[in-house]
Protein backbone atom coordinates (compact mmCIF):
# COMPACT_ATOMS: atom_id res chain seq x y z
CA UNK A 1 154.31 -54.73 153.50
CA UNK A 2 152.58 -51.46 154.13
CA UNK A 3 150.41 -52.35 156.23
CA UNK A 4 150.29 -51.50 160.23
CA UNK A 5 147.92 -52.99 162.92
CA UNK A 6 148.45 -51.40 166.34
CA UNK A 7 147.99 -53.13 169.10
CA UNK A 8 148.86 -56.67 167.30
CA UNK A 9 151.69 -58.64 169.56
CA UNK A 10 153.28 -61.24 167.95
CA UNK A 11 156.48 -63.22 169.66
CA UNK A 12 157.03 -60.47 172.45
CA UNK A 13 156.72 -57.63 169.65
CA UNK A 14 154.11 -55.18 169.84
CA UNK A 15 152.97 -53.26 166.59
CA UNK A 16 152.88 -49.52 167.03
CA UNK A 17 150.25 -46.79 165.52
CA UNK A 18 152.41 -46.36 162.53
CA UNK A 19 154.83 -49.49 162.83
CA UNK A 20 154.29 -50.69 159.13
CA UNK A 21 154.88 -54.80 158.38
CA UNK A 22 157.88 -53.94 156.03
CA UNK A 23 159.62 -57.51 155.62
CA UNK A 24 157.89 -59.40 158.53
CA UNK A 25 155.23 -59.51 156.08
CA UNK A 26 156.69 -61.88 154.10
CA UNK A 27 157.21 -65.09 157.33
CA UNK A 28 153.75 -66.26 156.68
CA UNK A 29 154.05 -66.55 152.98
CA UNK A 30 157.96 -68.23 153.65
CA UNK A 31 156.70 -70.53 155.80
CA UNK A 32 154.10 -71.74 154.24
CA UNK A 33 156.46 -72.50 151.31
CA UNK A 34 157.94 -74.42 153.38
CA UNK A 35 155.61 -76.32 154.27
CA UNK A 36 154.75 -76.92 151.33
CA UNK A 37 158.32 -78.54 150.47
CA UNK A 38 158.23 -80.54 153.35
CA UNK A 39 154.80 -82.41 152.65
CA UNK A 40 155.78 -82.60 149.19
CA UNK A 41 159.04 -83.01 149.17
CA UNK A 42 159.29 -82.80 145.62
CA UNK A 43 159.00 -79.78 143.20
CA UNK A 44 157.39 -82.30 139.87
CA UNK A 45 154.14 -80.25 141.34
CA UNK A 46 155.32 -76.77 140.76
CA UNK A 47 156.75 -77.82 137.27
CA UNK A 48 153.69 -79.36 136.10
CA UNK A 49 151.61 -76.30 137.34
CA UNK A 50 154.51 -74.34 134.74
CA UNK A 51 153.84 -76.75 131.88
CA UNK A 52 149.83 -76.56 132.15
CA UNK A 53 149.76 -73.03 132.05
CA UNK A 54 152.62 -73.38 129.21
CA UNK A 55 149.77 -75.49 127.52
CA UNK A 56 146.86 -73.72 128.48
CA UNK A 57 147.10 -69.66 129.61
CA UNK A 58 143.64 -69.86 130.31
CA UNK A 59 144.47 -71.54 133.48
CA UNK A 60 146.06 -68.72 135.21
CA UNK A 61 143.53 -66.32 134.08
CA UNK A 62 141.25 -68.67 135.76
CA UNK A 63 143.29 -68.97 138.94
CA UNK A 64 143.20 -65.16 138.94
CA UNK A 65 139.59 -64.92 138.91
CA UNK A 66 139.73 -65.92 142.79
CA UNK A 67 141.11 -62.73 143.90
CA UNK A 68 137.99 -60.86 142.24
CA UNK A 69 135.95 -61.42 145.35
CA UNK A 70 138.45 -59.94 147.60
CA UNK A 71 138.26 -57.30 144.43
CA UNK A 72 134.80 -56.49 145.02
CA UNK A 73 135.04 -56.25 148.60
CA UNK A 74 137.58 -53.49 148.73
CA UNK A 75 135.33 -51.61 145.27
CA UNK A 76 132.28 -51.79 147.70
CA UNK A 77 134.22 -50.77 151.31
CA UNK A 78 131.98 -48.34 152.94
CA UNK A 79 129.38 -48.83 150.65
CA UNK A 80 126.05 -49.12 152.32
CA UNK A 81 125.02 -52.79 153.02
CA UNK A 82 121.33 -51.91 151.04
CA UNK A 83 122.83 -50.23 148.29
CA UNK A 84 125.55 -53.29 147.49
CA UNK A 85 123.47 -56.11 148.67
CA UNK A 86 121.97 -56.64 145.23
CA UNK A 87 125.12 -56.16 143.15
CA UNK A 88 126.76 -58.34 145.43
CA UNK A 89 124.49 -61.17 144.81
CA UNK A 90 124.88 -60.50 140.71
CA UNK A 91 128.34 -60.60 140.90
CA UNK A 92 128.48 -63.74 142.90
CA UNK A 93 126.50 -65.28 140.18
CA UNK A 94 128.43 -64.18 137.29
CA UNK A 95 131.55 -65.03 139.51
CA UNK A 96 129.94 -68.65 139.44
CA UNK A 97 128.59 -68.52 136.45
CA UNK A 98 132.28 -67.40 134.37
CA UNK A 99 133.80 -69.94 136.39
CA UNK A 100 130.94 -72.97 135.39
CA UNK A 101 131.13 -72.08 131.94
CA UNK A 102 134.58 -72.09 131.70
CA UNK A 103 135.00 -75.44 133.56
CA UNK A 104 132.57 -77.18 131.05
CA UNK A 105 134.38 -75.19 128.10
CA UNK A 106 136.54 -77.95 125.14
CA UNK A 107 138.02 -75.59 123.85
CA UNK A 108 140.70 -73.12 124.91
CA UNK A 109 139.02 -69.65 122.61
CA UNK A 110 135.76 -70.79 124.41
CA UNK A 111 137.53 -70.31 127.93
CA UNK A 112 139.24 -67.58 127.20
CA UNK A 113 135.89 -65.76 125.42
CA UNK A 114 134.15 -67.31 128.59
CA UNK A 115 136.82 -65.26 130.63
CA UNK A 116 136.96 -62.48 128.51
CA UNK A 117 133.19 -61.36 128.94
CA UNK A 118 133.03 -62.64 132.41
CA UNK A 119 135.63 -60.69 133.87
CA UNK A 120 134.72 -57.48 132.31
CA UNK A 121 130.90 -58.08 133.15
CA UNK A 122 132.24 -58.02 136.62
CA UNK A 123 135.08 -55.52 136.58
CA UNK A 124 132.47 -53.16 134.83
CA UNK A 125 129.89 -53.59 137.55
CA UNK A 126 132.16 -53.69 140.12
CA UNK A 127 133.56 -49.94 139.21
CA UNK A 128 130.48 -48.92 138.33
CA UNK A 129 127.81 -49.55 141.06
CA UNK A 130 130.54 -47.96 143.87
CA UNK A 131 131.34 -44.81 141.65
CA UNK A 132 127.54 -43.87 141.31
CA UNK A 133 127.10 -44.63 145.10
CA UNK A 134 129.66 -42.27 145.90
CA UNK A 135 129.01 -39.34 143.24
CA UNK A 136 125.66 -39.21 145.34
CA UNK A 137 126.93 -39.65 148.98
CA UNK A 138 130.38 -38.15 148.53
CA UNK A 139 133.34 -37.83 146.30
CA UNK A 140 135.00 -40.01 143.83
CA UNK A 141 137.44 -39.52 141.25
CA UNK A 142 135.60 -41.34 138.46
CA UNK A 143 138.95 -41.40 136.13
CA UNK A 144 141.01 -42.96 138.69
CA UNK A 145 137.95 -45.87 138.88
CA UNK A 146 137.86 -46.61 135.42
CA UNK A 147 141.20 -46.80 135.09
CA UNK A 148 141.62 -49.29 137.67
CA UNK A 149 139.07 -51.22 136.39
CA UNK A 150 141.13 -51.33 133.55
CA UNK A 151 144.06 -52.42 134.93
CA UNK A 152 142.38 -55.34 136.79
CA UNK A 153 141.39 -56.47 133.50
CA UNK A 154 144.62 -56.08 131.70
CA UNK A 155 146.67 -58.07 134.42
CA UNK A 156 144.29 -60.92 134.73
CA UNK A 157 144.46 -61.39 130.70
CA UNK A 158 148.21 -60.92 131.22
CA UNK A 159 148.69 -64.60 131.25
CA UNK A 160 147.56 -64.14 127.10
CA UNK A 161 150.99 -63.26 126.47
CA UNK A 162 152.43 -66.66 127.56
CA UNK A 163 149.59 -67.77 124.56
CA UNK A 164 151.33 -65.85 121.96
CA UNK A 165 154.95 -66.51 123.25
CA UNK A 166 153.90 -70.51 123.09
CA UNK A 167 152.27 -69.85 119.62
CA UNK A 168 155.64 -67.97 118.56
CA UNK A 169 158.32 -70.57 119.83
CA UNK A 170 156.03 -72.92 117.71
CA UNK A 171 155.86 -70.96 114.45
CA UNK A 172 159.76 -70.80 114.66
CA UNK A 173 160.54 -74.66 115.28
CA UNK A 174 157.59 -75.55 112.40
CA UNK A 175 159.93 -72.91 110.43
């Protein structure tokens, strides 16, 4: 929603210099709802995506782990193509190589270990190969990076909580 790109003319409307999206940023996303309701015309798919991750947090976690390359392109922005090329390539293999093992995983501490130490693997590099890049060719506040880092991690593992809120409503109806 805070976003602005001048020049961009959309149904007669031209965006200015500092014309931000605001709510207009929200039509694609509403449509494609939609959409969505239309082809399906049912919302059984919506519920059962609710009841797997009821059964299995893991699978959110998972889901989340898409957004980390769109992650580590805005950690490297501006980072010279030489300098990233190389982490880039390691982090698309532990990228693939989290998301393998947890795929082949039986049981659900194995994908969540799996997720555990592949995330951070990646959230740590990610942080850390742009903050040394920059303490050389410019400024970076190093505190601000690790804490984001940080944060990543805690909201992806968010989905743990449904885990111990399942694991709760249980111990009270076994009680």
């Amino acid at each position: 929603m805070n976003v602005a790109t001048p020049g961009l003319r959309i149904f007669n409307y031209t965006f200015g210099r500092r014309d931000l999206w605001g709510w207009r940023a929200w039509i694609p996303v509403s449509v494609m709802v939609v959409i969505v309701l239309l082809i399906t015309r049912s919302l059984r798919p919506l519920f059962k995506l609710f009841t797997n991750i009821w059964e299995d947090w893991t699978r959110l976690t998972f889901g989340m782990l898409g957004f980390m390359p769109l992650l580590i392109g805005i950690s490297f922005d501006e980072v010279d193509r030489l300098y990233s090329l190389p982490f880039m390539a390691v982090l698309t293999f532990l990228m693939v190589g989290t998301a393998l093992t947890h795929l082949r995983s039986e049981h659900q501490w194995q994908r969540a270990l799996t997720l555990l130490v592949g995330i951070i693997l990646i959230a740590t590099i990610a942080t850390a190969a742009p903050t040394v890049y920059w303490l050389k060719n410019g400024w970076v506040n190093v505190q601000r990076m690790v804490m984001t880092a940080i944060t990543v991690v805690a909201v992806m593992f968010s989905p743990a909580l449904i885990g111990l809120l399942r694991r709760s409503v249980q111990f009270i109806q076994a009680a």
